[in-house]
C-alpha atoms as a PDB file:
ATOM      1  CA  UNK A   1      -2.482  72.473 173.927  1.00  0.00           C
ATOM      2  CA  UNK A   2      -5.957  74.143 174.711  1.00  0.00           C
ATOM      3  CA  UNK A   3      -6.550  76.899 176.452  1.00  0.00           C
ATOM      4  CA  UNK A   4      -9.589  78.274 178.198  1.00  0.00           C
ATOM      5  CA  UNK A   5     -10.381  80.957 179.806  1.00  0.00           C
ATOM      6  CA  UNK A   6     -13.737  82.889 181.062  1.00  0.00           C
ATOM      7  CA  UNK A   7     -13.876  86.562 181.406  1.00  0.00           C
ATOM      8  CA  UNK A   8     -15.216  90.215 180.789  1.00  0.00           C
ATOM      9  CA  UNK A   9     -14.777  90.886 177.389  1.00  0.00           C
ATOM     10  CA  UNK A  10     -11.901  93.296 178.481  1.00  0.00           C
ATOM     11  CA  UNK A  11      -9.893  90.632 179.982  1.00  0.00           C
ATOM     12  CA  UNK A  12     -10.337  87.772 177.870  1.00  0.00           C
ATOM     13  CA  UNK A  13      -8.776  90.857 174.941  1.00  0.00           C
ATOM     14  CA  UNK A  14      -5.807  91.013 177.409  1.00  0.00           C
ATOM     15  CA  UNK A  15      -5.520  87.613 178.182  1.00  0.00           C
ATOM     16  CA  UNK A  16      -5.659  86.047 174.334  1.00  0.00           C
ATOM     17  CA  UNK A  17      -3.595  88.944 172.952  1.00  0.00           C
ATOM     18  CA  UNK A  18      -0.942  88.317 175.500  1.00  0.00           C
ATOM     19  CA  UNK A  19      -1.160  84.514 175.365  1.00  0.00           C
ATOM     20  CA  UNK A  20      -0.117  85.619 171.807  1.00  0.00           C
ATOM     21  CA  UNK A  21       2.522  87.602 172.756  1.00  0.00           C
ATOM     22  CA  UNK A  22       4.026  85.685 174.726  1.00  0.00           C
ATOM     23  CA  UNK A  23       3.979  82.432 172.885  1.00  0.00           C
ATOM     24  CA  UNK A  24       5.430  83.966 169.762  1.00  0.00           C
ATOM     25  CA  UNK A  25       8.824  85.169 171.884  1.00  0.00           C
ATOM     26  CA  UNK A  26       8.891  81.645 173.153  1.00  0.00           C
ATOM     27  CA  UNK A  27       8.176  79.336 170.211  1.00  0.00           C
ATOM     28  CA  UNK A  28       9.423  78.676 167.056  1.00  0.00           C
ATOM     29  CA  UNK A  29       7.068  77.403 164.547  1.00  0.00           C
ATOM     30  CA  UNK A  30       9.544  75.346 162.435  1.00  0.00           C
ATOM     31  CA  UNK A  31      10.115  73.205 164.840  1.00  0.00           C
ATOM     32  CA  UNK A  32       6.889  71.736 165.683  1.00  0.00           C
ATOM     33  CA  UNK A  33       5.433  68.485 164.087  1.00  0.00           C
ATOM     34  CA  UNK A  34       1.859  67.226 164.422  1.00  0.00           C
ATOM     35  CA  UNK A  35      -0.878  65.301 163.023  1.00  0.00           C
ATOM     36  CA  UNK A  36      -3.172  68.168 163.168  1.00  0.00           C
ATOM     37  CA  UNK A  37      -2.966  70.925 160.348  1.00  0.00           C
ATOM     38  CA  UNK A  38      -1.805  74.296 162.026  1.00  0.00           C
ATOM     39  CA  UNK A  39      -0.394  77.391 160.779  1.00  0.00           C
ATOM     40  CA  UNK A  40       1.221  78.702 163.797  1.00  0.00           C
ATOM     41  CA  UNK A  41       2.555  78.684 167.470  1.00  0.00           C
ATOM     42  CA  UNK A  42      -1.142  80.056 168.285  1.00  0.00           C
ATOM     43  CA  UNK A  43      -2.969  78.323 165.712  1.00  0.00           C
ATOM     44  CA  UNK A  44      -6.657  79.806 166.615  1.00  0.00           C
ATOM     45  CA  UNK A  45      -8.232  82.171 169.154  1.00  0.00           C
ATOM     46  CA  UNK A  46     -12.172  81.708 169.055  1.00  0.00           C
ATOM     47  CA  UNK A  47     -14.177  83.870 171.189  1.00  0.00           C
ATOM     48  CA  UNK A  48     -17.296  82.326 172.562  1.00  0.00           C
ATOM     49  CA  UNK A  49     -20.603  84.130 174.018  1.00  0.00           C
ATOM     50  CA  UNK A  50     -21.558  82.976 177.457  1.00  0.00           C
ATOM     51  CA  UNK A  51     -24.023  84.546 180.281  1.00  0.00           C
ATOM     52  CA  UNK A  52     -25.017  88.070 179.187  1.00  0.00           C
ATOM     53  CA  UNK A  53     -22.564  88.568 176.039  1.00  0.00           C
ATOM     54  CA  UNK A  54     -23.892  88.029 172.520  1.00  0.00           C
ATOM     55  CA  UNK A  55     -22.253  86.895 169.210  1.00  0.00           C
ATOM     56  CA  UNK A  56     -21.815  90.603 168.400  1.00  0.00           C
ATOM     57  CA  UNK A  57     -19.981  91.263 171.373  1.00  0.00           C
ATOM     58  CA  UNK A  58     -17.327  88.351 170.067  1.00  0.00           C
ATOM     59  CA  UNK A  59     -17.255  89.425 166.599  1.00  0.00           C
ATOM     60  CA  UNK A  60     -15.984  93.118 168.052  1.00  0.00           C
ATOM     61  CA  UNK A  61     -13.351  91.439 170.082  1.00  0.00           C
ATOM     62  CA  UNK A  62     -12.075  89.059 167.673  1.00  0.00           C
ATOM     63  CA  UNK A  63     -11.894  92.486 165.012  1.00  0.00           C
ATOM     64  CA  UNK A  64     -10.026  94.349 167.701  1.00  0.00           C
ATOM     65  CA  UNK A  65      -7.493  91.394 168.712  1.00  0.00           C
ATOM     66  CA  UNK A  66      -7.052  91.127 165.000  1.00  0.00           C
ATOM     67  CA  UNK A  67      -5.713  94.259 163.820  1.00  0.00           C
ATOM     68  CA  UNK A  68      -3.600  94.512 167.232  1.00  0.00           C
ATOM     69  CA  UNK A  69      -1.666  91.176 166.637  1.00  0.00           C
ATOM     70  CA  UNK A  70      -1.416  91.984 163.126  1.00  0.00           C
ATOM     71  CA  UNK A  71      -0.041  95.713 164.038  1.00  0.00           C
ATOM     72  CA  UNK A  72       2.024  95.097 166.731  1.00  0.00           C
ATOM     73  CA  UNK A  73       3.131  91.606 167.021  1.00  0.00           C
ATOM     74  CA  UNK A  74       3.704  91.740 163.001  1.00  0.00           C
ATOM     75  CA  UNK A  75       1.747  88.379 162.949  1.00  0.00           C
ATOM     76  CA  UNK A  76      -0.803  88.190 159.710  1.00  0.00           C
ATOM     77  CA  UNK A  77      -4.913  87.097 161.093  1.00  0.00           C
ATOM     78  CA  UNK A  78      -7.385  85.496 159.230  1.00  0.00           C
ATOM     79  CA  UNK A  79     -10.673  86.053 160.538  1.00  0.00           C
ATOM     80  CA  UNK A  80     -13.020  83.097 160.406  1.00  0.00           C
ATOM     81  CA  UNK A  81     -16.585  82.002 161.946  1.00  0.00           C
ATOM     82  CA  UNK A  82     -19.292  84.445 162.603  1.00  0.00           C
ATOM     83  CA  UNK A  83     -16.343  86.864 162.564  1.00  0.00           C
ATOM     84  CA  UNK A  84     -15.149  86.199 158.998  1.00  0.00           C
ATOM     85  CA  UNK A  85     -15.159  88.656 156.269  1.00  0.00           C
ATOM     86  CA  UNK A  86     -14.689  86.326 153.367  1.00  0.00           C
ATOM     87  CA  UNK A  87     -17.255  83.932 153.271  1.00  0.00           C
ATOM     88  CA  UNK A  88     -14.501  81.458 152.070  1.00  0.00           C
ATOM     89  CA  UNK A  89     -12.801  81.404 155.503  1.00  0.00           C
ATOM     90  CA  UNK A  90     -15.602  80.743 157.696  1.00  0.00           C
ATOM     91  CA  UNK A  91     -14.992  77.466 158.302  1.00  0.00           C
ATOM     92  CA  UNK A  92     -11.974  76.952 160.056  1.00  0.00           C
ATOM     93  CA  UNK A  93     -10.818  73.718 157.731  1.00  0.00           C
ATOM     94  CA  UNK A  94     -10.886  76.517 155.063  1.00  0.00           C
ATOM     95  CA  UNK A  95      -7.548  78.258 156.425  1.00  0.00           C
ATOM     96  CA  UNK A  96      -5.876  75.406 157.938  1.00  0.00           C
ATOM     97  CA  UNK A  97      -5.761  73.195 155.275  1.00  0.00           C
ATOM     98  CA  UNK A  98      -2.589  71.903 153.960  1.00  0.00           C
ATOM     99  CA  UNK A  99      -0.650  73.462 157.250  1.00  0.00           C
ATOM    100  CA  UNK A 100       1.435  75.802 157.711  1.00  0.00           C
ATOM    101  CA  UNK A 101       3.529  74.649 154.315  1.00  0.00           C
ATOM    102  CA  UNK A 102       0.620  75.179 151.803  1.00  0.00           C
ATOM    103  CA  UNK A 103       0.118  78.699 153.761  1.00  0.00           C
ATOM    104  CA  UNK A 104       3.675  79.899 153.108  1.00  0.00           C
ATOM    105  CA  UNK A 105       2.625  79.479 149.034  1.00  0.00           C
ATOM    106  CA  UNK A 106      -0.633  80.915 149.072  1.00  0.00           C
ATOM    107  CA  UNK A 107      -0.622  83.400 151.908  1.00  0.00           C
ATOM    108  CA  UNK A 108       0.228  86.310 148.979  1.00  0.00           C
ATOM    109  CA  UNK A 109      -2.022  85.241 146.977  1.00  0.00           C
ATOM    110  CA  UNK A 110      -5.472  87.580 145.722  1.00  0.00           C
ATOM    111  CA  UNK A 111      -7.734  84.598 147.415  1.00  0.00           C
ATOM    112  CA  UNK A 112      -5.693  84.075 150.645  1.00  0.00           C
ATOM    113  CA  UNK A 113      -4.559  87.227 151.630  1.00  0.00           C
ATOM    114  CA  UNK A 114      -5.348  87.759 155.689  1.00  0.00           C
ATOM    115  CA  UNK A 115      -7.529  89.979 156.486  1.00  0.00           C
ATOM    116  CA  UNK A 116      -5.142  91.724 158.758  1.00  0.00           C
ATOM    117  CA  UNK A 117      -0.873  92.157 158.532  1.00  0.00           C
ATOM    118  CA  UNK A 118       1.118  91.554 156.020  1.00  0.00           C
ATOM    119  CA  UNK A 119       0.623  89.097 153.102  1.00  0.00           C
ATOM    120  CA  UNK A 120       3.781  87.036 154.707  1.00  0.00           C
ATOM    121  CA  UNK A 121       3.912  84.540 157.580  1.00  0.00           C
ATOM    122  CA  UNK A 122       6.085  85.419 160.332  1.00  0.00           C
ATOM    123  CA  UNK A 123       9.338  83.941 160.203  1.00  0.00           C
ATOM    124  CA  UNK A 124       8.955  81.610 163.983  1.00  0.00           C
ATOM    125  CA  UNK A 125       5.086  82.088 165.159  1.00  0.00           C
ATOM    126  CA  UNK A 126       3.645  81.702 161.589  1.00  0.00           C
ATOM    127  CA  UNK A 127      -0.237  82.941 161.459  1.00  0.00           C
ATOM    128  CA  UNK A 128      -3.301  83.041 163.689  1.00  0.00           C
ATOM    129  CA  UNK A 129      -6.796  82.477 162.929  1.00  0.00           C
ATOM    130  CA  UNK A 130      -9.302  84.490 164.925  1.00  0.00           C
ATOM    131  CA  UNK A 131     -12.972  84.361 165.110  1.00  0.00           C
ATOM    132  CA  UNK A 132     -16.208  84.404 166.951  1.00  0.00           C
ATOM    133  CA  UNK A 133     -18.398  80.682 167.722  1.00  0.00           C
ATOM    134  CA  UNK A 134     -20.685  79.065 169.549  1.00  0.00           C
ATOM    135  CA  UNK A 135     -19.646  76.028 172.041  1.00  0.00           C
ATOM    136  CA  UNK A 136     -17.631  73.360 170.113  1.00  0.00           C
ATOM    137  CA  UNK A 137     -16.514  69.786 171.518  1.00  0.00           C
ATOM    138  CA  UNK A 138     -13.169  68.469 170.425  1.00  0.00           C
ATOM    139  CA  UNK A 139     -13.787  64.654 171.073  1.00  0.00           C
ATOM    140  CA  UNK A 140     -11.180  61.970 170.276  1.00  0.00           C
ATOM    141  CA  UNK A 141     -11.527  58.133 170.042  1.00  0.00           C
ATOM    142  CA  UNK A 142      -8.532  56.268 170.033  1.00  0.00           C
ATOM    143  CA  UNK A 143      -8.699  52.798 167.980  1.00  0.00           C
ATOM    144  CA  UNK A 144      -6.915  49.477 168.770  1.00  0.00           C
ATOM    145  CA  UNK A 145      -5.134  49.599 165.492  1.00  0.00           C
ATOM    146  CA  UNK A 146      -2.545  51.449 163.672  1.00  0.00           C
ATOM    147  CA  UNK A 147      -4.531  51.503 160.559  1.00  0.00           C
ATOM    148  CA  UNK A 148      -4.745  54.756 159.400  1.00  0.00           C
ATOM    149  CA  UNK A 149      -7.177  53.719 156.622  1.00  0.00           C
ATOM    150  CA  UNK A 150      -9.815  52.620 159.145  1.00  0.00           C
ATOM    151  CA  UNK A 151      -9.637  55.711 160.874  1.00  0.00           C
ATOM    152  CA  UNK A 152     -10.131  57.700 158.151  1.00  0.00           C
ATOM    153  CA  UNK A 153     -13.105  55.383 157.137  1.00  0.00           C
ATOM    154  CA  UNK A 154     -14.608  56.057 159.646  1.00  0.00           C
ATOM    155  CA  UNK A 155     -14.010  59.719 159.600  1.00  0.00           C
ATOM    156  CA  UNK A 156     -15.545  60.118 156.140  1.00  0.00           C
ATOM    157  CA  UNK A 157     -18.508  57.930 157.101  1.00  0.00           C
ATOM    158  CA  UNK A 158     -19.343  60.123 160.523  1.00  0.00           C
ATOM    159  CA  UNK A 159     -18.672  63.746 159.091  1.00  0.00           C
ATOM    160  CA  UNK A 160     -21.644  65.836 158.028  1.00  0.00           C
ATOM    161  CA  UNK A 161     -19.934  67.054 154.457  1.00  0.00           C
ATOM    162  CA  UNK A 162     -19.927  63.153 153.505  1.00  0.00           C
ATOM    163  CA  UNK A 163     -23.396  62.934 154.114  1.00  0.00           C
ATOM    164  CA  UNK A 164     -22.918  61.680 158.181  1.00  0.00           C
ATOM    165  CA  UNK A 165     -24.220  63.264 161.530  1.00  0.00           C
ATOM    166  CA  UNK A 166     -24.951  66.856 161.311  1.00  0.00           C
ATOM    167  CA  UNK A 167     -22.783  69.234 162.965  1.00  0.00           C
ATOM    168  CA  UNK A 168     -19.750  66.381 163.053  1.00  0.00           C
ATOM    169  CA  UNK A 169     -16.267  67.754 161.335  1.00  0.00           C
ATOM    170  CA  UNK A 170     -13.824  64.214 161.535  1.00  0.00           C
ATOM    171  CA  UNK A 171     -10.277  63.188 160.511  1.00  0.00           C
ATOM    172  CA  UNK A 172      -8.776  59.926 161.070  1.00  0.00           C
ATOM    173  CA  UNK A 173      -5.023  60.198 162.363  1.00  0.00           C
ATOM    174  CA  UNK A 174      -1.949  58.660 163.326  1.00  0.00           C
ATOM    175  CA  UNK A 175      -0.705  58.422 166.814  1.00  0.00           C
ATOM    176  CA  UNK A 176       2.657  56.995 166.118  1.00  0.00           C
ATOM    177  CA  UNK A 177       4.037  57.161 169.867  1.00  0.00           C
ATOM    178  CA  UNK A 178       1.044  54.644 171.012  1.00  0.00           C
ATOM    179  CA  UNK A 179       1.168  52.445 167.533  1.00  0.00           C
ATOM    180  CA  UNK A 180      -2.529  53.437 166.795  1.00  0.00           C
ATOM    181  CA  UNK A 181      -4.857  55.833 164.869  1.00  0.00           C
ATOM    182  CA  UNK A 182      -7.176  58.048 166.222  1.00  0.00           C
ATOM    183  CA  UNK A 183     -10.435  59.181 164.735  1.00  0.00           C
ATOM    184  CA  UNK A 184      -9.971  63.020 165.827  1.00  0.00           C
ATOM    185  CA  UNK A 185     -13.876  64.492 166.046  1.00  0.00           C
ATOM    186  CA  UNK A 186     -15.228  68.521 166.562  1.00  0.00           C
ATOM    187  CA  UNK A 187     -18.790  68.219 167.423  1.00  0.00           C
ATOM    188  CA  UNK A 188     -20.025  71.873 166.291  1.00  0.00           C
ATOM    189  CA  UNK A 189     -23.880  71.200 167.187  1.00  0.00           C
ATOM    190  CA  UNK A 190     -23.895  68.786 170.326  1.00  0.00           C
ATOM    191  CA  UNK A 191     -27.631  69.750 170.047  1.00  0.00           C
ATOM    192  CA  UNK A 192     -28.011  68.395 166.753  1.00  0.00           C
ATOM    193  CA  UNK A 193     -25.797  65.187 167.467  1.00  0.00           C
ATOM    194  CA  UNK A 194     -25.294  64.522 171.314  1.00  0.00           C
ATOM    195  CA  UNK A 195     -22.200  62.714 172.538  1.00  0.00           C
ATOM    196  CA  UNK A 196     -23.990  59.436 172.626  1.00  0.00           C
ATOM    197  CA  UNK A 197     -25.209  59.291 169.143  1.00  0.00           C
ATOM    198  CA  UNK A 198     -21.243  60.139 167.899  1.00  0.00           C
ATOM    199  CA  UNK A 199     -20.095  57.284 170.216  1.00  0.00           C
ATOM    200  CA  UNK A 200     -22.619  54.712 169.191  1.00  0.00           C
ATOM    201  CA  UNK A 201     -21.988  55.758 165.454  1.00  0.00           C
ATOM    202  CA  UNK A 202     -18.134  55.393 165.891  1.00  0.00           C
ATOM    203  CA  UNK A 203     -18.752  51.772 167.156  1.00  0.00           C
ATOM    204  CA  UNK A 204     -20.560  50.458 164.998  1.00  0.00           C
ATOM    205  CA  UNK A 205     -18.070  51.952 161.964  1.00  0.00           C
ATOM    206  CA  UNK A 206     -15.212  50.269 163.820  1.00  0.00           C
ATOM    207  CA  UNK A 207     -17.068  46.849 164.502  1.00  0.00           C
ATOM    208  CA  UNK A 208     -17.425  46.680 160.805  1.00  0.00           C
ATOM    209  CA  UNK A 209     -14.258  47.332 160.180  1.00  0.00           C
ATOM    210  CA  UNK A 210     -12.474  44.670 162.669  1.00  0.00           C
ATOM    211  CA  UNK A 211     -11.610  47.456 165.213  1.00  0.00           C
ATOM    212  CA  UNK A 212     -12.658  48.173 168.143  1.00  0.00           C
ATOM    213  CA  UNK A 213     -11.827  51.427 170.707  1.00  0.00           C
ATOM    214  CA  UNK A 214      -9.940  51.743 173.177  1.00  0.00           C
ATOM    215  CA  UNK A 215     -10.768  54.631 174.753  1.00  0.00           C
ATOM    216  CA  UNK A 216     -11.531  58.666 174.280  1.00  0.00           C
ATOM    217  CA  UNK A 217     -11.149  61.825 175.434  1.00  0.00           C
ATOM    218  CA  UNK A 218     -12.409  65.338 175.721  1.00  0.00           C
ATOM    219  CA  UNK A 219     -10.012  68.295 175.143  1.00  0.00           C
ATOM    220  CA  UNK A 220     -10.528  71.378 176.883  1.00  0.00           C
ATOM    221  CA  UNK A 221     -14.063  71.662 178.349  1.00  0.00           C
ATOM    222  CA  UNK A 222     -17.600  70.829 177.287  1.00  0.00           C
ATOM    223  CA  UNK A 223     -21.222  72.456 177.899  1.00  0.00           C
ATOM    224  CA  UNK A 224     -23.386  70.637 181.019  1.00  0.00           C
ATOM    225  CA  UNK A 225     -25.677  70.661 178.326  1.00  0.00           C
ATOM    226  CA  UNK A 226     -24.143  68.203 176.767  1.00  0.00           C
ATOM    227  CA  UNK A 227     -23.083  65.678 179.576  1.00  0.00           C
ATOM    228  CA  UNK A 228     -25.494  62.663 180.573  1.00  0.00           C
ATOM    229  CA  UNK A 229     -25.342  60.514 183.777  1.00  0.00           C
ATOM    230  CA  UNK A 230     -22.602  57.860 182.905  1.00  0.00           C
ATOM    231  CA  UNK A 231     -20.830  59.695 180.294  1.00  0.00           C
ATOM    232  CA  UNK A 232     -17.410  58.893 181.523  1.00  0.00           C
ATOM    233  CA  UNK A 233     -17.925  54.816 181.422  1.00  0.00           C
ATOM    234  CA  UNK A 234     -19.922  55.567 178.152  1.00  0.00           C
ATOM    235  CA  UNK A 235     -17.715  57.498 176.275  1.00  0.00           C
ATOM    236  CA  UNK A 236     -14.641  55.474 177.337  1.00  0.00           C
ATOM    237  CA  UNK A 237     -13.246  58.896 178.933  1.00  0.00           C
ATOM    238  CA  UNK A 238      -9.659  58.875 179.530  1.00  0.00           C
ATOM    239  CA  UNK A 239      -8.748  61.125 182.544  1.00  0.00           C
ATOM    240  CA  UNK A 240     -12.192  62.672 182.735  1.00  0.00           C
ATOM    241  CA  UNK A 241     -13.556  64.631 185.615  1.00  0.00           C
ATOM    242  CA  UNK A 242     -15.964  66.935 186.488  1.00  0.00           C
ATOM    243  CA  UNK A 243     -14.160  70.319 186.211  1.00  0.00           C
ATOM    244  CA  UNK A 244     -13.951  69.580 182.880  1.00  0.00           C
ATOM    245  CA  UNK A 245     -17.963  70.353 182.460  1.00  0.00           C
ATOM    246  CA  UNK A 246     -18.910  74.538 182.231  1.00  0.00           C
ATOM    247  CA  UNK A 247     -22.577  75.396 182.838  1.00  0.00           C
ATOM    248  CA  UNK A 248     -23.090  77.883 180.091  1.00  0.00           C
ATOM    249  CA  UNK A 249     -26.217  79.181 181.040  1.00  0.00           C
ATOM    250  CA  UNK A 250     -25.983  80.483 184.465  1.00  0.00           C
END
């Protein structure tokens, strides 16, 4: 599940620290499966400038939520993005990898330790990363295949650390309810790769590979910087709509 919501930087503190809250009374960790890595029932909380409020303004917030979840909920925090303080988890991918299991082993460990709590996972909600970024897209394409090596073919050929479109992060994924993979996409710089330029590039990686998609989607919501006239037929956008676009700039 994503969750967005647009504040003063007083209320968005309330409103992520009690999302939190709440969730850890509610959830137990152990038993939730996924496709996705995640190391707990809130698996990140990233604070994004918008209108008057600069990156600074985040990284304070994200500090401050921090050491509060970490005192009071008992919940350890890793701080990552432009909030990080060690330079190793500044990427996201950095913390989450290997899930919640390869956490539980390293988590008291001199390179892992969280920056704030206890060097322990809680026992049902796990950990919580928490940072500061700019806009990010989480895009999926969903393939007409359930060949998990084609997805993460294409994956590897789209993702800027293999050499592919800047500012593209990609894993290729299972979808065992629907009997197909998806190729699971974060565009981090829509400005450096736009929406159309992913799609196209998907495409063709697919067509070589005997696959074709079926359709995508956009989770949670995406800058009107981003959008273009015909997006939705474009993109193949499952369920899209217009309240799903934010004008950042206003």
């Amino acid at each position: 599940m994503v969750v967005t919501f647009i504040g003063s930087s007083e209320h968005v503190f309330d409103a992520a620290y009690n999302s939190i809250k709440v969730t850890s009374e509610l959830v137990d960790i152990n038993k939730q499966i996924g496709v996705h890595p995640f190391i707990g029932v809130v698996d990140v909380v990233p604070f994004i400038p918008l209108k008057d409020a600069k990156m600074r303004d985040c990284i304070d917030i994200a500090k401050r939520l921090g050491k509060k979840v970490a005192d009071e909920l008992n919940i350890p925090v890793y701080l990552y993005g432009e909030a990080a303080r060690n330079e190793k988890f500044k990427h996201l991918h950095n913390i989450r990898r290997g899930g919640l299991g390869h956490l539980k082993q390293a988590i008291n460990t001199k390179d892992f330790r969280p920056d704030f709590g206890k060097p322990a996972v809680h026992p049902t909600a796990g950990a919580v990363s928490i940072g500061a970024r700019d806009f990010l897209i989480a895009f999926n394409v969903n393939l007409d295949t359930d060949d998990l090596k084609i997805a993460k073919d294409i994956a590897k050929k789209i993702r800027e650390k293999d050499g592919g479109l800047p500012g593209i992060r990609a894993l290729g994924v299972p979808l065992n309810s629907k009997g197909i993979v998806q190729v699971t996409i974060n565009v981090t710089h829509y400005q450096k790769t736009s929406l159309k330029a992913l799609m196209d590039a998907v495409k063709k990686e697919a067509a070589t590979k005997g696959a074709s998609i079926i359709n995508s989607e956009i989770i949670g919501l995406v800058p009107k910087a981003a959008t273009f006239p015909g997006m939705k037929e474009y993109l193949m956008l499952e369920d899209f709509d217009e309240g799903k676009i934010i004008e950042t700039y206003l």
